[in-house]
C-alpha atoms as a PDB file:
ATOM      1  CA  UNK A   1      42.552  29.804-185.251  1.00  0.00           C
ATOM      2  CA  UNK A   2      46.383  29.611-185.978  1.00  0.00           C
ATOM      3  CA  UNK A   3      45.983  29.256-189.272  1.00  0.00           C
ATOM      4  CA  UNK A   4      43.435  32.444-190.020  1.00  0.00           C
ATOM      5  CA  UNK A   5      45.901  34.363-187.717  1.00  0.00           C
ATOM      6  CA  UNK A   6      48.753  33.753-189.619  1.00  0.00           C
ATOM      7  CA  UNK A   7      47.129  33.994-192.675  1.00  0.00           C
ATOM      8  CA  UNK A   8      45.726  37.415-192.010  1.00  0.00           C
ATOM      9  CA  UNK A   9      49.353  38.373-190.672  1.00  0.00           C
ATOM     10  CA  UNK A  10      50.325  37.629-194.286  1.00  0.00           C
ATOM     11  CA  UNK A  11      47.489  40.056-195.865  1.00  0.00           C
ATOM     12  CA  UNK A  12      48.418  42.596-193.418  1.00  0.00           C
ATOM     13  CA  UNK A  13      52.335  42.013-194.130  1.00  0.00           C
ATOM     14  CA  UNK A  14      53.308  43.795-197.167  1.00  0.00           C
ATOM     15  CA  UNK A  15      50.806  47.198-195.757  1.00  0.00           C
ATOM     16  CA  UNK A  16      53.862  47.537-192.962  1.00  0.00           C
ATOM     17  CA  UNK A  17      56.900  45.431-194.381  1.00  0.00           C
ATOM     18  CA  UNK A  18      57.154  46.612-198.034  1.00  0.00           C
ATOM     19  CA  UNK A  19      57.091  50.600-196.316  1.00  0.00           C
ATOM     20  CA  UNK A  20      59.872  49.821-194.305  1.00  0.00           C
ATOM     21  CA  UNK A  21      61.972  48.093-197.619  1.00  0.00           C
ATOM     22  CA  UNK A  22      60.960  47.495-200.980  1.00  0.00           C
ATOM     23  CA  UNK A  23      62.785  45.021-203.883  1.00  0.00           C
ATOM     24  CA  UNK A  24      63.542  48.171-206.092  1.00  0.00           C
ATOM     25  CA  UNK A  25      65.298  49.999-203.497  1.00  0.00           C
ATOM     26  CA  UNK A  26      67.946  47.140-203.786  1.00  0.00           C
ATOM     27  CA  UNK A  27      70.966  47.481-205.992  1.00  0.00           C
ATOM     28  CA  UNK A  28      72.597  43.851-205.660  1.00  0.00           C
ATOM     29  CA  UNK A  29      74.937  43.286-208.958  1.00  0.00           C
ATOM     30  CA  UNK A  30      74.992  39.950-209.912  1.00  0.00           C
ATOM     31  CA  UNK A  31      78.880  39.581-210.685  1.00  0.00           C
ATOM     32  CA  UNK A  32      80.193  40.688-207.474  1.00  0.00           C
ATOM     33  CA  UNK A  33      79.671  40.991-203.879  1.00  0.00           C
ATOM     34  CA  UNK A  34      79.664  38.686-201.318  1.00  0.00           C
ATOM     35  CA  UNK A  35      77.406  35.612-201.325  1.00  0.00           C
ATOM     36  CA  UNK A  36      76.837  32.949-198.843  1.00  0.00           C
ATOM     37  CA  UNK A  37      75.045  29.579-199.108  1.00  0.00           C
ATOM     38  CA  UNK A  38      72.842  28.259-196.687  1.00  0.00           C
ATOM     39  CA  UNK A  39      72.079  24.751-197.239  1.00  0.00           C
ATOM     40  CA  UNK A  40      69.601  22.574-195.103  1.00  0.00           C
ATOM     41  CA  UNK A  41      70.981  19.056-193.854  1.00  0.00           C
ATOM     42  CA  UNK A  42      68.519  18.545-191.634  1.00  0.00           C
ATOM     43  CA  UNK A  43      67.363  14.691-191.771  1.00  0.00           C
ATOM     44  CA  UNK A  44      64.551  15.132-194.393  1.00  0.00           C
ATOM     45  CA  UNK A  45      67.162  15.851-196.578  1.00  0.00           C
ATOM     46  CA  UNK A  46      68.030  12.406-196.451  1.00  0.00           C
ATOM     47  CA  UNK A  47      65.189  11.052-198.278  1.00  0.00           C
ATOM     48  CA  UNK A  48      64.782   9.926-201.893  1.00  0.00           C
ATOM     49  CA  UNK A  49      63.567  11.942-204.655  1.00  0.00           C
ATOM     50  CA  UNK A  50      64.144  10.430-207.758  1.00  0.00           C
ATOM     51  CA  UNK A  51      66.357   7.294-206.398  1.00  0.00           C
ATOM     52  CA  UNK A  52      68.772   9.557-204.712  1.00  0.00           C
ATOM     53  CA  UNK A  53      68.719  11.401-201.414  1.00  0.00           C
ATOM     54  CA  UNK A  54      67.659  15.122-201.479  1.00  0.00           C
ATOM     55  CA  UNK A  55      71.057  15.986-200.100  1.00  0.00           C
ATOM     56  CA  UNK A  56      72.867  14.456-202.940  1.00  0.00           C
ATOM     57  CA  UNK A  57      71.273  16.046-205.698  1.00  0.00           C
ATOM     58  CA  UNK A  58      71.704  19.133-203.988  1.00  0.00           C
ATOM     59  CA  UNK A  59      75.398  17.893-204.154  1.00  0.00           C
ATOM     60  CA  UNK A  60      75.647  17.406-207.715  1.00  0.00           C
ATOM     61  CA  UNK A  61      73.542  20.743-208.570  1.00  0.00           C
ATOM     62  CA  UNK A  62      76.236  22.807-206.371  1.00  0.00           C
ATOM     63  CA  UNK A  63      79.231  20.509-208.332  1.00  0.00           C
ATOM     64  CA  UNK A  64      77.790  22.056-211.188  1.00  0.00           C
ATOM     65  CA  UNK A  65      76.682  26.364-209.967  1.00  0.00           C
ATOM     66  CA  UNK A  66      79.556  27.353-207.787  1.00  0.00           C
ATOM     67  CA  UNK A  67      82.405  26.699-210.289  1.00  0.00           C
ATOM     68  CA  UNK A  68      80.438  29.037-212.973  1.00  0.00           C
ATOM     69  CA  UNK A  69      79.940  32.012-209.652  1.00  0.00           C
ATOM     70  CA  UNK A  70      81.909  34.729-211.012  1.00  0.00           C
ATOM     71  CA  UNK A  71      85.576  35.140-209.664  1.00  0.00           C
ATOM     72  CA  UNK A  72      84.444  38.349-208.629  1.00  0.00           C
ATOM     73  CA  UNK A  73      82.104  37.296-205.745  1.00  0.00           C
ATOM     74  CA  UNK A  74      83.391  36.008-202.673  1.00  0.00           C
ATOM     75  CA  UNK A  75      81.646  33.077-202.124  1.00  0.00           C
ATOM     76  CA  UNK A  76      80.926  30.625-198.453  1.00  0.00           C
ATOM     77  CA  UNK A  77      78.721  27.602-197.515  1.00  0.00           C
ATOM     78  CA  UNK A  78      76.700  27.575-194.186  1.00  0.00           C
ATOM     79  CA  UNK A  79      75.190  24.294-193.010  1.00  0.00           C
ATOM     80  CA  UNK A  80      72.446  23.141-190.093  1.00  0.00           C
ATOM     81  CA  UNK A  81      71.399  20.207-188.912  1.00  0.00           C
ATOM     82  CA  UNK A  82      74.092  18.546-189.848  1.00  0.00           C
ATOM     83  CA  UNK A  83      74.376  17.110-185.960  1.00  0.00           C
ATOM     84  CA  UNK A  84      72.537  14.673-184.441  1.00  0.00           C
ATOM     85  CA  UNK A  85      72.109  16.171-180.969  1.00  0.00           C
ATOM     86  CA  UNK A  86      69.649  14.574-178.426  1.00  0.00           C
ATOM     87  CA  UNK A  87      68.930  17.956-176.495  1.00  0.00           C
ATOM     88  CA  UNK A  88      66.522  20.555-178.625  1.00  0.00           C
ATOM     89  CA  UNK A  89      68.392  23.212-177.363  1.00  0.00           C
ATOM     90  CA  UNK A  90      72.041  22.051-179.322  1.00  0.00           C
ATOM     91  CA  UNK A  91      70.083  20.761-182.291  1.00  0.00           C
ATOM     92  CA  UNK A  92      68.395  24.232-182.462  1.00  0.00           C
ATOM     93  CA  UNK A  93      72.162  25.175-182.723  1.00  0.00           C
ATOM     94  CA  UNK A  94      73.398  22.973-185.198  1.00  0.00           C
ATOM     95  CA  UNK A  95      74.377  25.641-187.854  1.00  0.00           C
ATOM     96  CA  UNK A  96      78.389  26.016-189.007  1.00  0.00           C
ATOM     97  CA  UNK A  97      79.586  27.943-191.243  1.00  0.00           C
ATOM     98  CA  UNK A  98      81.728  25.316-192.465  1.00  0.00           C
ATOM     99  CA  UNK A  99      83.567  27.233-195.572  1.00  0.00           C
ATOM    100  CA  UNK A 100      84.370  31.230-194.849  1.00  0.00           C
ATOM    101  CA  UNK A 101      83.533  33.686-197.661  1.00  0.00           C
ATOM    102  CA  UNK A 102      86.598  33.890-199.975  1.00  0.00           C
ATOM    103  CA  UNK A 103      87.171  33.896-203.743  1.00  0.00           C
ATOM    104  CA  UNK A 104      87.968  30.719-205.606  1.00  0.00           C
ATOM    105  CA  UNK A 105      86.225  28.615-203.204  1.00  0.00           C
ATOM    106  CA  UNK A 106      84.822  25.775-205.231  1.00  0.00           C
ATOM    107  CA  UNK A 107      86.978  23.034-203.882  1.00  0.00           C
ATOM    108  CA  UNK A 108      86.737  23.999-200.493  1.00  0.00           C
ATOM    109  CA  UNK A 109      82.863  23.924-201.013  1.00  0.00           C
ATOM    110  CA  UNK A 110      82.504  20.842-202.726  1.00  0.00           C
ATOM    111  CA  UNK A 111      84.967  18.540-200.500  1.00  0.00           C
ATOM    112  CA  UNK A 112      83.148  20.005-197.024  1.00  0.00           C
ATOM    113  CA  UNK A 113      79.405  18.879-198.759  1.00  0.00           C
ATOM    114  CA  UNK A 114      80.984  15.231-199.637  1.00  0.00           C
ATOM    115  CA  UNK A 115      81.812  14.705-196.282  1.00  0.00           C
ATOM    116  CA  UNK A 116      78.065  16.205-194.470  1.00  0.00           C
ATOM    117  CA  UNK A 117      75.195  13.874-194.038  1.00  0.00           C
ATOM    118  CA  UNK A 118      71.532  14.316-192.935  1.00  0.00           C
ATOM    119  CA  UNK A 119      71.221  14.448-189.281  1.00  0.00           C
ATOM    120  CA  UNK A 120      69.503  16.851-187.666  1.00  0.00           C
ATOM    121  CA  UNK A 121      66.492  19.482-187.059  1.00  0.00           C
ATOM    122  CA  UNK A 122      65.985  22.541-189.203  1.00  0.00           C
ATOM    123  CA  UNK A 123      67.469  25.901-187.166  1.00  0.00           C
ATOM    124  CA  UNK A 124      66.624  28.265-190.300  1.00  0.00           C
ATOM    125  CA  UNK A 125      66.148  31.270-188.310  1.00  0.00           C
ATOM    126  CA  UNK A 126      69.195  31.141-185.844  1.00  0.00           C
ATOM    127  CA  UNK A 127      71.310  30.003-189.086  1.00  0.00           C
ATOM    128  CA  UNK A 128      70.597  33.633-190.614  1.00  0.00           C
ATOM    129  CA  UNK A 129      70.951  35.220-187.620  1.00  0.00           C
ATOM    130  CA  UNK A 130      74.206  33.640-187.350  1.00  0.00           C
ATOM    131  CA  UNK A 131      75.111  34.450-191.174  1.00  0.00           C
ATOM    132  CA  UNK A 132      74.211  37.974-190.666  1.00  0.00           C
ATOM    133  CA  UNK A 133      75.590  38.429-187.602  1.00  0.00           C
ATOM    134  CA  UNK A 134      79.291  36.856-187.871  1.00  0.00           C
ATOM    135  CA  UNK A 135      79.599  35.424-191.357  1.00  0.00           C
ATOM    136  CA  UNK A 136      79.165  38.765-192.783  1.00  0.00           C
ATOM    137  CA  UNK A 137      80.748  40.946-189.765  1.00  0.00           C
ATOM    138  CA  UNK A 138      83.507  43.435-191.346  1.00  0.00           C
ATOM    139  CA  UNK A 139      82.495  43.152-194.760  1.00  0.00           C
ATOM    140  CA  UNK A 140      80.607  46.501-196.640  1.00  0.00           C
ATOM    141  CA  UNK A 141      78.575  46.389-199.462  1.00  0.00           C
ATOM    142  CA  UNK A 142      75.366  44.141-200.008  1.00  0.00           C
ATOM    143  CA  UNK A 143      75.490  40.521-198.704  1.00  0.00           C
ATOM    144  CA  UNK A 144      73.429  37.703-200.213  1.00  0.00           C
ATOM    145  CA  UNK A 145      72.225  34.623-198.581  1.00  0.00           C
ATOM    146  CA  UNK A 146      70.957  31.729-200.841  1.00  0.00           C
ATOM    147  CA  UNK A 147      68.991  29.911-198.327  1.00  0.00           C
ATOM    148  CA  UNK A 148      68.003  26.170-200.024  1.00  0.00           C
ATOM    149  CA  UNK A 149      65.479  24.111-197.774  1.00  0.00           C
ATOM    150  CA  UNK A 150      63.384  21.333-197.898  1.00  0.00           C
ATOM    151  CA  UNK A 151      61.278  22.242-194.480  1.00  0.00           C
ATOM    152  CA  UNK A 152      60.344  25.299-192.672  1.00  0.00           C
ATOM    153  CA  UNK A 153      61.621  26.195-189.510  1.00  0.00           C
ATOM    154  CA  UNK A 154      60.979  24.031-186.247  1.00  0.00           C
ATOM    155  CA  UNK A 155      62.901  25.669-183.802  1.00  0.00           C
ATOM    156  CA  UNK A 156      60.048  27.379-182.347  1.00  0.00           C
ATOM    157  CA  UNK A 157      61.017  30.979-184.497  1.00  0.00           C
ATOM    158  CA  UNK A 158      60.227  32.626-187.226  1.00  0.00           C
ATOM    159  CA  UNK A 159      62.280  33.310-190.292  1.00  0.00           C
ATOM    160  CA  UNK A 160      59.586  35.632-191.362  1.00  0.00           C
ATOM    161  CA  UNK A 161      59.564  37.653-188.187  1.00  0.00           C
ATOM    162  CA  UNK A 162      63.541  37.451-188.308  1.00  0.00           C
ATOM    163  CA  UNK A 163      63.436  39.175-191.806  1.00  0.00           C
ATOM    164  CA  UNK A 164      60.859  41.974-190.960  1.00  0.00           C
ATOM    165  CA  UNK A 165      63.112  43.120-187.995  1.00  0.00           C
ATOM    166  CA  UNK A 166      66.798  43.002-189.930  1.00  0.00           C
ATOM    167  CA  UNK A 167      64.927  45.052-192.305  1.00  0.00           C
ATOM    168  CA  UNK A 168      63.653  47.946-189.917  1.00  0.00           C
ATOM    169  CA  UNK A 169      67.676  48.209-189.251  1.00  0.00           C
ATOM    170  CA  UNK A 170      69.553  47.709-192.228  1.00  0.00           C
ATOM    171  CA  UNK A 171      69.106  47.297-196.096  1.00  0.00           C
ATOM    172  CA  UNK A 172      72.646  45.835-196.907  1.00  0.00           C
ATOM    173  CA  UNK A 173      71.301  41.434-196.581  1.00  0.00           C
ATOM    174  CA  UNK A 174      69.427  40.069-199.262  1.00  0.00           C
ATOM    175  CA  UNK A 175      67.538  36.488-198.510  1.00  0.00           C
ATOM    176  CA  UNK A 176      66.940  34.526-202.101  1.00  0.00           C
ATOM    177  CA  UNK A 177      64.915  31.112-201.235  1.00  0.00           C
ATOM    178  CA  UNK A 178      64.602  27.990-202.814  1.00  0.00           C
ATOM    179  CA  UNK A 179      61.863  25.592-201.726  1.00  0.00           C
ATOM    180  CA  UNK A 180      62.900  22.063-202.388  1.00  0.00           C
ATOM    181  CA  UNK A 181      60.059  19.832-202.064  1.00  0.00           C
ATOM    182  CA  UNK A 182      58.451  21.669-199.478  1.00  0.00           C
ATOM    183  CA  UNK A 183      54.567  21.302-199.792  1.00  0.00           C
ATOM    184  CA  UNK A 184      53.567  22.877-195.885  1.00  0.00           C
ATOM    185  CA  UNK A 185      51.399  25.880-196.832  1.00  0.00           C
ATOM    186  CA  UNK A 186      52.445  27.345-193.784  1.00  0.00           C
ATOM    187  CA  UNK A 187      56.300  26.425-193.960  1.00  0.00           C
ATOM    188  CA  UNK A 188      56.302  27.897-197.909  1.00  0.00           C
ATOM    189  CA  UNK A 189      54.257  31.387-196.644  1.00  0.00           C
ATOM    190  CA  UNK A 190      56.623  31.950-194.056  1.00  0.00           C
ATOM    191  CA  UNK A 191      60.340  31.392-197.008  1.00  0.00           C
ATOM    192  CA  UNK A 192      58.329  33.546-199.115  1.00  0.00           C
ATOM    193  CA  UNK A 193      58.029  36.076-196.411  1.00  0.00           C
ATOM    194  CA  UNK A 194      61.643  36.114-195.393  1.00  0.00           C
ATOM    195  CA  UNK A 195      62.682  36.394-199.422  1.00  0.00           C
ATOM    196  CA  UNK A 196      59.686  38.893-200.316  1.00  0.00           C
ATOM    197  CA  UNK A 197      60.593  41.241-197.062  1.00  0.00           C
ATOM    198  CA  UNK A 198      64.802  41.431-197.922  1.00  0.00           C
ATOM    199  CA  UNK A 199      63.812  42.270-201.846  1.00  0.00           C
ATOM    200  CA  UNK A 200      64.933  38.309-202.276  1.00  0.00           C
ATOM    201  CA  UNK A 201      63.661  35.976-204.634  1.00  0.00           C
ATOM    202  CA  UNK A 202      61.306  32.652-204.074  1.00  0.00           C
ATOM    203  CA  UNK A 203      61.180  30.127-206.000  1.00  0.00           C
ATOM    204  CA  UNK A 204      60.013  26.165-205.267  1.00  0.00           C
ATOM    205  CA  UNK A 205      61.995  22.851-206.809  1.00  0.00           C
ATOM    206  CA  UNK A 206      59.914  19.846-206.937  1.00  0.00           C
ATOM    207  CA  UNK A 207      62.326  17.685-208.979  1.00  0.00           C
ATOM    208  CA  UNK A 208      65.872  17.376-209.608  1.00  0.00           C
ATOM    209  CA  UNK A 209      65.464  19.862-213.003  1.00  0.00           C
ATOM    210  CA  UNK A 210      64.069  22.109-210.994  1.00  0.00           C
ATOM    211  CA  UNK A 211      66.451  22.296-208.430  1.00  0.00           C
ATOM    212  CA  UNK A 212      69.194  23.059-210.605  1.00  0.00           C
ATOM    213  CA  UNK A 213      67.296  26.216-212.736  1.00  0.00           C
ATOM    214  CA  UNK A 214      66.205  27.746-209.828  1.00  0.00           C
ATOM    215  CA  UNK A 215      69.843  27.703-208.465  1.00  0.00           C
ATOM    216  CA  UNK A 216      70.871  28.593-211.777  1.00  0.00           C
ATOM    217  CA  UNK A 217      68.918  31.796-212.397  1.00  0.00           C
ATOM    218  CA  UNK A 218      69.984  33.079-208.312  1.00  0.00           C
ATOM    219  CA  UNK A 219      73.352  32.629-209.495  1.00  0.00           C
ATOM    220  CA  UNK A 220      74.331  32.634-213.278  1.00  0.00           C
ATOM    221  CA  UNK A 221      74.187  35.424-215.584  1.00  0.00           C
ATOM    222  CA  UNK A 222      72.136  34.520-218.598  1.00  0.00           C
ATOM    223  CA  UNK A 223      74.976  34.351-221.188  1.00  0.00           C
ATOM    224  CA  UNK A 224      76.475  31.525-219.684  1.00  0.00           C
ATOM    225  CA  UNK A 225      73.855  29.624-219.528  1.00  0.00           C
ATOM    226  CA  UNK A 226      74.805  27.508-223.213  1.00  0.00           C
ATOM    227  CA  UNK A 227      74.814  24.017-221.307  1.00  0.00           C
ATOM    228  CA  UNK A 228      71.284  24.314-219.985  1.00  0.00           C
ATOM    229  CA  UNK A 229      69.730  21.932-222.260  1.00  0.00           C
ATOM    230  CA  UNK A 230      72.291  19.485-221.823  1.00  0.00           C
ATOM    231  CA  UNK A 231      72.201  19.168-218.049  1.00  0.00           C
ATOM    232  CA  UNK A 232      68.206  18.311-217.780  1.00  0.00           C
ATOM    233  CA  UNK A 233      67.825  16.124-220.704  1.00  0.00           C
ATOM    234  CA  UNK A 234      69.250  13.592-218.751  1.00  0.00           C
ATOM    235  CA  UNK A 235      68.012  12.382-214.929  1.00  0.00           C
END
């Protein structure tokens, strides 16, 4: 019975959602802005996918994006479940915004992700709430989140539900979501629905490839995109 609920909540969805905020009514601009990574180090993220962790070749893929961001976008990394907490209610917490939005922050980026390991649950909801909410507090202009996860939410909320609401209120956050080895019907209806609602973009990674051109095409204009063939011929 859950599952015909839900899935007739997702039929019904874009009647009421998409009349409240459609993807063409947003005018994000690629090279500037303010953009904010939210990156899932919950502990699934600690198993292997092609003989590394899930975490490292998320790692590696970021080593390679953020340098090529354009100096014009202020640019931060949010993380959860990074903790290992033994009450629900503090692991349902565990979200940090670990580097503030600024400009050139590459190596600020890169040294806080080689020191975070795989710990905890996955708070995906009260992390946006918590981007949108403080992260972004005092600055105009559209914000965009980058949200990469391997699981859906299991904090007992709803990312979907989260996104329909911000909406209703304000058109200035824009949710892109990358799916990384997720294969939960429910868990992928519900990152669509938070990306589809905020005019974001959805896109699954199964492998390492994958990974880096969906991350590539949230973040990279086209023309500098020269290397591509380089980076996946190799694993």
């Amino acid at each position: 019975m859950k599952k015909i609920c839900f899935l007739l909540f997702l039929i019904i969805l874009p009647v009421f959602a998409y009349e409240v905020y459609t993807p063409e009514s947003y005018n994000y601009k690629e090279s500037g802005d303010k953009l904010l990574f939210v990156v899932d180090y919950s502990n699934s993220m600690g198993e292997y996918l092609e003989h590394k962790t899930k975490a490292n070749h998320v790692k590696e893929m970021m080593k390679f994006i953020v340098p090529q961001i354009s100096p014009s976008t202020k640019v931060g990394l949010r993380v959860y479940g990074h903790t290992c907490n033994l009450f629900a209610y503090n692991a349902c917490r565990s979200s940090e915004l670990v580097v503030p939005l600024g400009f050139a922050n590459s190596d600020s980026i890169l040294s806080e992700m080689s020191h975070l390991r795989p710990r905890g649950m996955t708070p995906i909801t009260y992390s946006l709430k918590q981007a949108v909410n403080k992260d972004f507090e005092g600055y105009d202009g559209i914000k965009h989140i980058i949200l990469l996860t391997d699981g859906g939410e299991n904090c007992d909320e709803s990312p979907c539900d989260y996104a329909i609401d911000l909406v209703k209120e304000r058109r200035d956050i824009k949710i892109d979501v990358i799916a990384f080895n997720v294969h939960d019907d429910e868990d992928l209806a519900q990152l669509k629905c938070t990306a589809d609602v905020t005019g974001g973009r959805f896109t699954q990674a199964e492998t390492k490839a994958q990974l880096f051109r969906s991350m590539e095409n949230f973040t990279i204009p086209h023309t500098q995109k020269d290397v591509e063939a380089t980076i996946f011929s190799t694993n």
